[in-house]
PDB file of N, CA and C in Angstrom:
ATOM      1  N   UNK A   1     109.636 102.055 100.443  1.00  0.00           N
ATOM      2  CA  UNK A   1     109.641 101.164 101.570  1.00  0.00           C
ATOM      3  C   UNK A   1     108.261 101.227 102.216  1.00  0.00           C
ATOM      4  N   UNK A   2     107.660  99.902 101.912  1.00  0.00           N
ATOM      5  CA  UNK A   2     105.775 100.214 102.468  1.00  0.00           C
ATOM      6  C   UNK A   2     106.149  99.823 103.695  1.00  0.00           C
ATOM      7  N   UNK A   3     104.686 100.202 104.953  1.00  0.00           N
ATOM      8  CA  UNK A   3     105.280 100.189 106.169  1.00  0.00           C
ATOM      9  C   UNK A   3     104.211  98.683 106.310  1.00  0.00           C
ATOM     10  N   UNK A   4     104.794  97.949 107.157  1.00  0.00           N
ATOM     11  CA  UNK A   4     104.864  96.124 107.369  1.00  0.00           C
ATOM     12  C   UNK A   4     103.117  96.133 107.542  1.00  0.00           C
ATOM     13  N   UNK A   5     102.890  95.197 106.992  1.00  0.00           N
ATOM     14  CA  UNK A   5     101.611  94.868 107.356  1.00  0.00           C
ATOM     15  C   UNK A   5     100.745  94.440 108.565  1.00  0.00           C
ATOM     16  N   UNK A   6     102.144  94.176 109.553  1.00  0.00           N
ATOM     17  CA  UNK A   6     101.650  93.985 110.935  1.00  0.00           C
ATOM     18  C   UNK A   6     101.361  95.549 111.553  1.00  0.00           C
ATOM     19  N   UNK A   7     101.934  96.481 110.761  1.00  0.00           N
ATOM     20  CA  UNK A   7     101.732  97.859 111.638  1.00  0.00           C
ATOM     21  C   UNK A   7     100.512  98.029 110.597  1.00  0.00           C
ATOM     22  N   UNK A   8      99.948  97.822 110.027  1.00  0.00           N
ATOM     23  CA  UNK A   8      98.738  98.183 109.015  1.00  0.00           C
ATOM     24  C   UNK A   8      98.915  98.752 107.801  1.00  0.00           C
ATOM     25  N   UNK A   9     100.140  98.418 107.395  1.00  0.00           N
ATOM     26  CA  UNK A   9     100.136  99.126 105.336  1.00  0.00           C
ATOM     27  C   UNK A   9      99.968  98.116 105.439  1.00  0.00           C
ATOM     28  N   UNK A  10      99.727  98.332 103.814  1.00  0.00           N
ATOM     29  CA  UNK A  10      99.548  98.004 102.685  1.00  0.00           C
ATOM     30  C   UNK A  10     100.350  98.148 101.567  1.00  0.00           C
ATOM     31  N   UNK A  11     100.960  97.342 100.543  1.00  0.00           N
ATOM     32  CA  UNK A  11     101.746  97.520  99.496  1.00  0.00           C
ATOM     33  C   UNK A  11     100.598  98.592  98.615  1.00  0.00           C
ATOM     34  N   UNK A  12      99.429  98.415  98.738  1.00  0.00           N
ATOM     35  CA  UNK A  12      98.832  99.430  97.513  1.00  0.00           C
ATOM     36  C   UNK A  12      98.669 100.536  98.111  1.00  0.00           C
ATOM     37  N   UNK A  13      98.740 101.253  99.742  1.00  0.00           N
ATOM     38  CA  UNK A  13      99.191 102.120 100.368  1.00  0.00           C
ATOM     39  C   UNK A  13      99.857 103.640  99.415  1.00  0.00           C
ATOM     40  N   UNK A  14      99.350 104.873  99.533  1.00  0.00           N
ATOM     41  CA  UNK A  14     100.172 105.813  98.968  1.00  0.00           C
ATOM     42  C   UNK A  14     100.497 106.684 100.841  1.00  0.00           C
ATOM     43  N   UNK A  15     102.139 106.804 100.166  1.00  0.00           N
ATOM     44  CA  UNK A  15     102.501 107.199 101.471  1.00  0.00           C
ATOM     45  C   UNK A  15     103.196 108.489 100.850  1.00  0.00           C
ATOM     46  N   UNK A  16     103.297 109.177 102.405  1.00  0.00           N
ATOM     47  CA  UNK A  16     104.050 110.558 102.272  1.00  0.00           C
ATOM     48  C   UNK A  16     104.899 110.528 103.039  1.00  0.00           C
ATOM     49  N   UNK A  17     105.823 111.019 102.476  1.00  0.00           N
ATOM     50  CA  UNK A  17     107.706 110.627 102.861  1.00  0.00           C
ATOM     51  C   UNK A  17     107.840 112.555 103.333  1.00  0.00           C
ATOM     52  N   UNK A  18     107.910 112.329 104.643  1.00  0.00           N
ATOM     53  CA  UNK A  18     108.401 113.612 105.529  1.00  0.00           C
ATOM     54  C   UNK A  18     110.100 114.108 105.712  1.00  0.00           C
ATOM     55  N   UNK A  19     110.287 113.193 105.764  1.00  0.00           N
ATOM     56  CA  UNK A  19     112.104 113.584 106.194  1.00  0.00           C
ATOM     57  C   UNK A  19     112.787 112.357 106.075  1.00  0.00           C
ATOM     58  N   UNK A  20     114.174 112.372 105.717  1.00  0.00           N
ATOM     59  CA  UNK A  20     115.225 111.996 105.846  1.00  0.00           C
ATOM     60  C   UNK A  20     116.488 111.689 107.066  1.00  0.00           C
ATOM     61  N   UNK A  21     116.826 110.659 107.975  1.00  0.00           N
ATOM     62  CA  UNK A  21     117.505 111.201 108.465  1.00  0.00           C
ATOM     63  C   UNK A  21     118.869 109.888 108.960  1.00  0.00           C
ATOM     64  N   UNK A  22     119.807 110.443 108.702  1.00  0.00           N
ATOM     65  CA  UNK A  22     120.582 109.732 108.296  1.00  0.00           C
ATOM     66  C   UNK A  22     121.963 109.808 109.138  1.00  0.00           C
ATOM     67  N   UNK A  23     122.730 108.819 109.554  1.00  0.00           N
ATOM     68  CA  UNK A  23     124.077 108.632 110.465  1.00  0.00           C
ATOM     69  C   UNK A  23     125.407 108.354 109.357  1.00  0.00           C
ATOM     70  N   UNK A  24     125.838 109.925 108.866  1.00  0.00           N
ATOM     71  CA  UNK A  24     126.654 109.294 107.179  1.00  0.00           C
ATOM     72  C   UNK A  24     127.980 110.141 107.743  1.00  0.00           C
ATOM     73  N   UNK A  25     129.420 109.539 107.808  1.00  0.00           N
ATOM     74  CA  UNK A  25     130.431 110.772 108.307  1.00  0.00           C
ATOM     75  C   UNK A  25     131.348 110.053 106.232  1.00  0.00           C
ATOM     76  N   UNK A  26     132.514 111.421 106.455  1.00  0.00           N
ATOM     77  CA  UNK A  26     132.815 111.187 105.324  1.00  0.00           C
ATOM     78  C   UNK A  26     133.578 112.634 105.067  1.00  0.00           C
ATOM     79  N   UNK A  27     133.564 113.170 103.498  1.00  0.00           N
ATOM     80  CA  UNK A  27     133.978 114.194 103.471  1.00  0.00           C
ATOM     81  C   UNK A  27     133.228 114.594 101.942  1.00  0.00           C
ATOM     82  N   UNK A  28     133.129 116.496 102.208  1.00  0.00           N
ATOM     83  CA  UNK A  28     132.371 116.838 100.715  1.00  0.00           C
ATOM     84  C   UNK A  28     130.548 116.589 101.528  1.00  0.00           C
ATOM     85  N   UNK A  29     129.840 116.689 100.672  1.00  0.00           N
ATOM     86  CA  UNK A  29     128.815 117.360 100.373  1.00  0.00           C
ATOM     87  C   UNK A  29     127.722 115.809  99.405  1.00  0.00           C
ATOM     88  N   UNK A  30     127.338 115.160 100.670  1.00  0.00           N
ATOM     89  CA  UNK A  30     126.331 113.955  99.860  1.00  0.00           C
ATOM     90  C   UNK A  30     124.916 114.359  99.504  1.00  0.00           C
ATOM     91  N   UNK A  31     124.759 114.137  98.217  1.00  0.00           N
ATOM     92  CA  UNK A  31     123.523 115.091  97.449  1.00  0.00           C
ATOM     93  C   UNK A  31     122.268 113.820  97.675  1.00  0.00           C
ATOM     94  N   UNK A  32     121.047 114.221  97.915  1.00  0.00           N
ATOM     95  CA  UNK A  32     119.945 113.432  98.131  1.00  0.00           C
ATOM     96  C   UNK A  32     119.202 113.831  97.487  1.00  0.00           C
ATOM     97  N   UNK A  33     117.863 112.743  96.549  1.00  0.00           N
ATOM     98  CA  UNK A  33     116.753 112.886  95.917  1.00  0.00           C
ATOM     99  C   UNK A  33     115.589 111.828  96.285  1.00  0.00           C
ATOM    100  N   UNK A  34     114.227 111.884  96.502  1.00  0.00           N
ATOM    101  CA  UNK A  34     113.559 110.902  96.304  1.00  0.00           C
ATOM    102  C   UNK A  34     112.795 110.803  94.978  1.00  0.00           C
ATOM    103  N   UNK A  35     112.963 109.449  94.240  1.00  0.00           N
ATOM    104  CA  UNK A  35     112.367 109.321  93.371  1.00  0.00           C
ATOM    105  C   UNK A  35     111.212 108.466  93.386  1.00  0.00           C
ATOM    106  N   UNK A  36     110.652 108.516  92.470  1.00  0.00           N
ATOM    107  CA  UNK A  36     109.585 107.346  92.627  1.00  0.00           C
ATOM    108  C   UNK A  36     109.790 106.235  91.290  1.00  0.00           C
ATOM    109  N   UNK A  37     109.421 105.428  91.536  1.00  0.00           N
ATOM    110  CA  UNK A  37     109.824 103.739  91.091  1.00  0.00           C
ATOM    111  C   UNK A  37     109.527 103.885  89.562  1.00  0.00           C
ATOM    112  N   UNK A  38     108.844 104.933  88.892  1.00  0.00           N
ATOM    113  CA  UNK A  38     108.945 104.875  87.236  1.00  0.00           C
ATOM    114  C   UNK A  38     109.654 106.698  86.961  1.00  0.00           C
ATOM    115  N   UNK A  39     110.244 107.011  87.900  1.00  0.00           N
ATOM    116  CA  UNK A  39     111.256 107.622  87.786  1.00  0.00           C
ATOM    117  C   UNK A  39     110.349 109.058  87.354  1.00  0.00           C
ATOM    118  N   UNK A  40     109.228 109.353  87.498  1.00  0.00           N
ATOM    119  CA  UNK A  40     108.371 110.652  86.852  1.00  0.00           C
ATOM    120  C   UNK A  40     108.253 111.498  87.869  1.00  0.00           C
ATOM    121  N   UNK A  41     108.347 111.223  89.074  1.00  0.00           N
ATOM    122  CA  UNK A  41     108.762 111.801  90.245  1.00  0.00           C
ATOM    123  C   UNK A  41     110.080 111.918  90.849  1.00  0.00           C
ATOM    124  N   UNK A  42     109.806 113.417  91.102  1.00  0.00           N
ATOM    125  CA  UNK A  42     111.445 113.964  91.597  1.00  0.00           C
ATOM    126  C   UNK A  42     111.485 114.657  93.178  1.00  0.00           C
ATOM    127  N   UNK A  43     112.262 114.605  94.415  1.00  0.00           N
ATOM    128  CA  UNK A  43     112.518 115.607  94.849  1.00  0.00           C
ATOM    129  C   UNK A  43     113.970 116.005  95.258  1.00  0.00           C
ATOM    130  N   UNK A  44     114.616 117.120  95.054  1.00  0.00           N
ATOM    131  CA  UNK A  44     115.958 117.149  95.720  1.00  0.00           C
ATOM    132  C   UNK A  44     116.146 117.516  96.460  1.00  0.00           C
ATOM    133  N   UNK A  45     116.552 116.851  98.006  1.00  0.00           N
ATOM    134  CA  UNK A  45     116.794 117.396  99.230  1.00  0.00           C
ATOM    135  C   UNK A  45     118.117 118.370  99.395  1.00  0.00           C
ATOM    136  N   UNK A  46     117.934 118.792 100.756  1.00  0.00           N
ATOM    137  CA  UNK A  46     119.557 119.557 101.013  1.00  0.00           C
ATOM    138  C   UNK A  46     120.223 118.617 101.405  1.00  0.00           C
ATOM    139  N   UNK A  47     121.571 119.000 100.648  1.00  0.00           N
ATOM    140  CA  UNK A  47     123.024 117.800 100.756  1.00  0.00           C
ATOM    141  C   UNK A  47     123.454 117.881 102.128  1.00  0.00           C
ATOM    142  N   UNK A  48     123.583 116.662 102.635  1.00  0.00           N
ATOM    143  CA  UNK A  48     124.297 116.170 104.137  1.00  0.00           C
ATOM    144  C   UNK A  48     125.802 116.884 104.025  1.00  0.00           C
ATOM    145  N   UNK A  49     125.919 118.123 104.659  1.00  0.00           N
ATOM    146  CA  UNK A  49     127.782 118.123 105.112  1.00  0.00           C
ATOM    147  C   UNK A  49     128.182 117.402 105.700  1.00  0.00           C
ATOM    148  N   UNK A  50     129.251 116.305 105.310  1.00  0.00           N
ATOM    149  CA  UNK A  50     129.512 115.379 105.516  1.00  0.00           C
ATOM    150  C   UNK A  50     130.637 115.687 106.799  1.00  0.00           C
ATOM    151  N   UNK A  51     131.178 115.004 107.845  1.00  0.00           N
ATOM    152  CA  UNK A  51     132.429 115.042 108.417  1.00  0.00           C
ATOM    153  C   UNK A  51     133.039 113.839 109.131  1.00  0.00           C
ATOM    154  N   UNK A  52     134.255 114.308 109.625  1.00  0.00           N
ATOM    155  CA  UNK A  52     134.682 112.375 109.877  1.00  0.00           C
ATOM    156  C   UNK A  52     134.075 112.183 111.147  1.00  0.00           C
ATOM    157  N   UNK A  53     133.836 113.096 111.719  1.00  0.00           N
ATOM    158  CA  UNK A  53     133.213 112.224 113.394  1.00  0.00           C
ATOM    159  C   UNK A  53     131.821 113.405 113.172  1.00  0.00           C
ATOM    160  N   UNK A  54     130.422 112.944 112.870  1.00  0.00           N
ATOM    161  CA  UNK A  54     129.578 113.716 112.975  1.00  0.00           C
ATOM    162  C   UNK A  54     129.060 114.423 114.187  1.00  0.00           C
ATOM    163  N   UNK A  55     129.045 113.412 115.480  1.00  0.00           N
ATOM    164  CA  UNK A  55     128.381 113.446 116.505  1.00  0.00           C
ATOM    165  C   UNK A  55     126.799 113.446 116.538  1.00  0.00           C
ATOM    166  N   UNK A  56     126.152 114.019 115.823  1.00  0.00           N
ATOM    167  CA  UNK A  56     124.565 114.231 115.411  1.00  0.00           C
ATOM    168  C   UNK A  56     124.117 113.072 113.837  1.00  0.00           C
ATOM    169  N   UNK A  57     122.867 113.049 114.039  1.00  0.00           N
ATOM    170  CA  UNK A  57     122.104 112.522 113.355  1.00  0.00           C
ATOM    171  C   UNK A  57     121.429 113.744 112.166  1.00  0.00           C
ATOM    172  N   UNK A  58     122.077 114.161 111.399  1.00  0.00           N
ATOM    173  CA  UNK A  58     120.780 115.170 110.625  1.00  0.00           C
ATOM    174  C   UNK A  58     119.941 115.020 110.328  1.00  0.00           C
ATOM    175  N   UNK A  59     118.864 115.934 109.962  1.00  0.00           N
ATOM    176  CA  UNK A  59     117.620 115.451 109.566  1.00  0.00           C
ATOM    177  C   UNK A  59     116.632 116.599 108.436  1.00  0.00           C
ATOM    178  N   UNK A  60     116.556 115.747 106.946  1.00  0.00           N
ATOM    179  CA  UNK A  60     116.507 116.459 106.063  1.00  0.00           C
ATOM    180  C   UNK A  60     114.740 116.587 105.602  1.00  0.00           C
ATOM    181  N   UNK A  61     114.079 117.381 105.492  1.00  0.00           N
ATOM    182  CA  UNK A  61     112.935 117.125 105.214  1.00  0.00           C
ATOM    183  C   UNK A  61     112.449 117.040 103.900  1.00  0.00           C
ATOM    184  N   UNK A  62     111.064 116.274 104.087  1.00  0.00           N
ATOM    185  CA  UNK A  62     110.652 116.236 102.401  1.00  0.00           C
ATOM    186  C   UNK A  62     109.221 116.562 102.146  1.00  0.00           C
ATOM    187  N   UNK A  63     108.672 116.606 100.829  1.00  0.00           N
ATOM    188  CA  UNK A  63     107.306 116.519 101.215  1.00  0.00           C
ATOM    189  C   UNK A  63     106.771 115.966  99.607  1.00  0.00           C
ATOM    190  N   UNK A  64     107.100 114.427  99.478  1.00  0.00           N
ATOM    191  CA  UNK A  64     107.008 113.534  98.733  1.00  0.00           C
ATOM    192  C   UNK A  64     105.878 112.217  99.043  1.00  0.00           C
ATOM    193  N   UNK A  65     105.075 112.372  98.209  1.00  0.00           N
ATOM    194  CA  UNK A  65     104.267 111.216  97.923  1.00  0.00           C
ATOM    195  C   UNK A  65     103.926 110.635  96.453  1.00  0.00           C
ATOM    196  N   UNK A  66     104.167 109.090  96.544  1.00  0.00           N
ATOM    197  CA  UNK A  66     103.959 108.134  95.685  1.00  0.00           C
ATOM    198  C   UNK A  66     103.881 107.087  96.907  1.00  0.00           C
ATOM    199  N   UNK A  67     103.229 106.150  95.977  1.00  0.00           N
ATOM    200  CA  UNK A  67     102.967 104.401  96.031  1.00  0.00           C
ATOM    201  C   UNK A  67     104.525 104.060  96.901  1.00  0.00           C
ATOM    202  N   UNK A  68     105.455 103.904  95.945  1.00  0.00           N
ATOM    203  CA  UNK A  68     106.841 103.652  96.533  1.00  0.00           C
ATOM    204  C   UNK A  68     107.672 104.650  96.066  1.00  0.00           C
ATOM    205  N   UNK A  69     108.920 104.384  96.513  1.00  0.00           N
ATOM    206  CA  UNK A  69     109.903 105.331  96.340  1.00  0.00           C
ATOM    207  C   UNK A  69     111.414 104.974  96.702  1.00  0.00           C
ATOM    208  N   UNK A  70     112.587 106.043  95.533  1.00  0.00           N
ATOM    209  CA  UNK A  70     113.617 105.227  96.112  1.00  0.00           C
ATOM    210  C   UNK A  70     114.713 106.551  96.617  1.00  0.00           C
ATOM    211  N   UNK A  71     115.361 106.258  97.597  1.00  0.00           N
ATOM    212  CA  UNK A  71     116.363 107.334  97.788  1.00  0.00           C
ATOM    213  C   UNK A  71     117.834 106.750  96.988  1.00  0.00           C
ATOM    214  N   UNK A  72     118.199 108.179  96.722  1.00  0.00           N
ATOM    215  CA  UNK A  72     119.557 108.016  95.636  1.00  0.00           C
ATOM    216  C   UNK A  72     120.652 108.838  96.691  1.00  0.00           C
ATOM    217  N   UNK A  73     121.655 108.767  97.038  1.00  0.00           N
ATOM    218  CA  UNK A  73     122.765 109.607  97.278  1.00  0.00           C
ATOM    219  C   UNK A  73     123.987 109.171  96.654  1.00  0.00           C
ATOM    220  N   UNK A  74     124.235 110.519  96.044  1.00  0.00           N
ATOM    221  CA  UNK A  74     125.725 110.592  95.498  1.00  0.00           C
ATOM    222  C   UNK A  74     126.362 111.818  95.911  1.00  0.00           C
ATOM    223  N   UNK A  75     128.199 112.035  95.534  1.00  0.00           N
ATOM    224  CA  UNK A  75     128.644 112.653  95.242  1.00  0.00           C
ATOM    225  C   UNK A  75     129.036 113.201  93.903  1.00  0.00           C
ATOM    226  N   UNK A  76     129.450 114.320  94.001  1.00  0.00           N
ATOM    227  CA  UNK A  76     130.129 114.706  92.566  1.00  0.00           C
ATOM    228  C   UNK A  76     131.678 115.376  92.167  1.00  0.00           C
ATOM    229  N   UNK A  77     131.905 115.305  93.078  1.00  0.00           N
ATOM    230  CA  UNK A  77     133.446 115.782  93.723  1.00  0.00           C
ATOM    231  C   UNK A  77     134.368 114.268  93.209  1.00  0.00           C
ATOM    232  N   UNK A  78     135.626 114.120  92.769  1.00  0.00           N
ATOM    233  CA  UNK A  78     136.264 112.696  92.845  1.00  0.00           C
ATOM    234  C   UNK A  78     136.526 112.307  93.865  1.00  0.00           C
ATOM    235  N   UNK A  79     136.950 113.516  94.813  1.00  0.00           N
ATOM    236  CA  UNK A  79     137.608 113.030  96.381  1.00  0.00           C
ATOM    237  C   UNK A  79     136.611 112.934  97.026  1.00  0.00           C
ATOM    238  N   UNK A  80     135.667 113.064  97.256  1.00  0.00           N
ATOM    239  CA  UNK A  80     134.018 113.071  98.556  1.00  0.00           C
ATOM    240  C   UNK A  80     134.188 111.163  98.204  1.00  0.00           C
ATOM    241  N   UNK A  81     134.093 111.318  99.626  1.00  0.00           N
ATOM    242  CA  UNK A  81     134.121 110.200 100.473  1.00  0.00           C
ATOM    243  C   UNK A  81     132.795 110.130 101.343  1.00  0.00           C
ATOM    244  N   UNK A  82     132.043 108.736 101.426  1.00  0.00           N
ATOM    245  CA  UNK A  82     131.259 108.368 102.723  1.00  0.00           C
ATOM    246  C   UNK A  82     131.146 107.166 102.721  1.00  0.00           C
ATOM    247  N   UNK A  83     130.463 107.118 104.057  1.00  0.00           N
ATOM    248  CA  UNK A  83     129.812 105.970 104.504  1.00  0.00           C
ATOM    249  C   UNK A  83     128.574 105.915 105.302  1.00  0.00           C
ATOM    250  N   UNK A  84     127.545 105.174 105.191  1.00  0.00           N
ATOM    251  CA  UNK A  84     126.634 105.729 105.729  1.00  0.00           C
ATOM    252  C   UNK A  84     126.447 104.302 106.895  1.00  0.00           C
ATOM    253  N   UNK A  85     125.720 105.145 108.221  1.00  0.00           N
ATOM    254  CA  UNK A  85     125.736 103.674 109.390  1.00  0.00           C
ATOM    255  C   UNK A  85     124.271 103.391 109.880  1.00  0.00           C
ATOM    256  N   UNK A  86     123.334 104.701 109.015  1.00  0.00           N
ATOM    257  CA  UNK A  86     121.986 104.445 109.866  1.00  0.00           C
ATOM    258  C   UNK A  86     121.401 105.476 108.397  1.00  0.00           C
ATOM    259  N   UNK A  87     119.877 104.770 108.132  1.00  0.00           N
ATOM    260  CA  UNK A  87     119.360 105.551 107.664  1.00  0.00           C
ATOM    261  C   UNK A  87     117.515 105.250 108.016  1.00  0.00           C
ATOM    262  N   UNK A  88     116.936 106.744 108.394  1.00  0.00           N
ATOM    263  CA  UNK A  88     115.549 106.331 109.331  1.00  0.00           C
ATOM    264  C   UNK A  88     114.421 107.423 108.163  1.00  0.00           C
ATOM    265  N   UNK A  89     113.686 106.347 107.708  1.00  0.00           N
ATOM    266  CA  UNK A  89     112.601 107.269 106.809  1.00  0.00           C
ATOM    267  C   UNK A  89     112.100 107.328 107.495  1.00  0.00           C
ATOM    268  N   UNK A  90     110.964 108.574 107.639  1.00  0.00           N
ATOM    269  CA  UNK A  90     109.638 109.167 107.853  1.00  0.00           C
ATOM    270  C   UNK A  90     108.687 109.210 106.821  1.00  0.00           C
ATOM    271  N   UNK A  91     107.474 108.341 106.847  1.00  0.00           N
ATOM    272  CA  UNK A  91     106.362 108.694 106.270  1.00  0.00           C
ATOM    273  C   UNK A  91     105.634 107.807 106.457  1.00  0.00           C
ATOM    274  N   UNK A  92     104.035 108.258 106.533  1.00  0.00           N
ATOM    275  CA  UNK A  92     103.026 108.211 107.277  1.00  0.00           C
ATOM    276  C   UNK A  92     101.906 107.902 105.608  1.00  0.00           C
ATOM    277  N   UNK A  93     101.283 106.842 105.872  1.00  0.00           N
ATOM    278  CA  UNK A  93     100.145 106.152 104.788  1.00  0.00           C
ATOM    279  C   UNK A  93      99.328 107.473 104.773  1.00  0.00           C
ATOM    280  N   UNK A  94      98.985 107.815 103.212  1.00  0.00           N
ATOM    281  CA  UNK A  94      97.908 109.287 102.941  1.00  0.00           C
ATOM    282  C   UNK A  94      96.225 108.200 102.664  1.00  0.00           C
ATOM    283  N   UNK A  95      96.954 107.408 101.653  1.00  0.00           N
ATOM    284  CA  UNK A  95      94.935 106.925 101.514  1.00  0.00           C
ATOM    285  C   UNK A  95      95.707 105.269 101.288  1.00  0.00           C
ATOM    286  N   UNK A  96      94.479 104.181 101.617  1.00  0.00           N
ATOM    287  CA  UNK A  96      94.741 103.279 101.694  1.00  0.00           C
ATOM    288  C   UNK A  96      93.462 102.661 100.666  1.00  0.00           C
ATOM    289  N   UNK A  97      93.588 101.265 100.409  1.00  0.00           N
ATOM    290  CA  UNK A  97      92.674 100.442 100.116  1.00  0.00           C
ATOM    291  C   UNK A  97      93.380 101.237  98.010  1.00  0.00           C
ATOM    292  N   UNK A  98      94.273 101.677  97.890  1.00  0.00           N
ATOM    293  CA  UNK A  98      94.217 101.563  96.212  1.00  0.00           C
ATOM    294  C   UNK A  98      93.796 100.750  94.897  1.00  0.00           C
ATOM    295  N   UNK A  99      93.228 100.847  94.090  1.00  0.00           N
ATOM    296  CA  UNK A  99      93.111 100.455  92.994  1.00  0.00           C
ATOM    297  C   UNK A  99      92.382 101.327  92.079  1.00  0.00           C
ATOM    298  N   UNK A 100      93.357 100.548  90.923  1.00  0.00           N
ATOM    299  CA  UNK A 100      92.700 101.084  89.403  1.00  0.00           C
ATOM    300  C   UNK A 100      91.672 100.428  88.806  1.00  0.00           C
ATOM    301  N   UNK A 101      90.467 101.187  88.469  1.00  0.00           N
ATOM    302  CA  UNK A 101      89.664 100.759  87.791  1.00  0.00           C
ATOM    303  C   UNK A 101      89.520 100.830  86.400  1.00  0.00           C
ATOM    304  N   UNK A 102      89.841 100.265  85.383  1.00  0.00           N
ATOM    305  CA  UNK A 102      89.522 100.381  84.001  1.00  0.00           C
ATOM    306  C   UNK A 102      88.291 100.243  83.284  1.00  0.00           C
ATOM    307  N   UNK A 103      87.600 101.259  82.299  1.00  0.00           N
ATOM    308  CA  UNK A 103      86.497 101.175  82.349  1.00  0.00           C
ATOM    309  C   UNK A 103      86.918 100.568  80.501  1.00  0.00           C
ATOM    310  N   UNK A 104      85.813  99.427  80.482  1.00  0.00           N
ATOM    311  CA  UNK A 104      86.109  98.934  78.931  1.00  0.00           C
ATOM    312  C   UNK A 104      84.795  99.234  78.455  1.00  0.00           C
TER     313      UNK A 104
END
C-alpha cells in the first residue's frame, strides 16, 4: 500500500512497514505475515488472540521493507473464527526517486 501522492510517495517509493494494527474479535489465534509482491520476501508476525468483545486495538510490530507488500491472515484451527473491522499500517518511505538501470 504506497502512501498517496498528495502526502508525497511515490509508487517507485521503498517503504518500511513498522507495525500492524488491527480491530479483529473472533475466536483462536489469527496468524499474520508480510509478504512482498513476488513472494521472496517473508515476515511472520505474532498471532492476534482473538476474542468476542476485544475492547483494545493491538498492535503488532514489524521491521519489513520492499517496494510493496501484502498482508496475509489466516487461521489453522477448523473452528477459529474472525472478523476483522479496522486495519491501520505503519510505514514510513526509506529512499525515494527508484529506478533500475540496465547497463547493455
Amino acid at each position: 500500500m504506497p502512501i498517496p501522492a498528495s502526502l508525497g510517495g511515490r509508487e517507485q517509493d521503498i517503504l518500511h512497514w513498522a507495525a500492524v494494527r488491527m480491530r479483529v474479535n473472533g475466536t483462536g489465534n489469527l496468524r499474520m505475515r508480510f509478504i512482498s509482491l513476488d513472494s521472496v520476501q517473508q515476515q511472520v508476525l505474532v498471532p492476534f488472540i482473538m476474542a468476542t468483545l476485544p475492547g483494545l486495538q493491538p498492535t503488532r510490530l514489524a521491521n519489513f521493507v520492499s517496494q510493496r507488500g501484502m498482508l496475509e491472515g489466516k487461521t489453522t484451527a477448523i473452528n477459529e473464527t474472525f472478523r476483522i473491522n479496522k486495519i491501520i499500517l505503519f510505514s514510513k518511505p526509506l529512499w525515494g526517486e527508484y529506478s533500475s538501470v540496465v547497463n547493455g
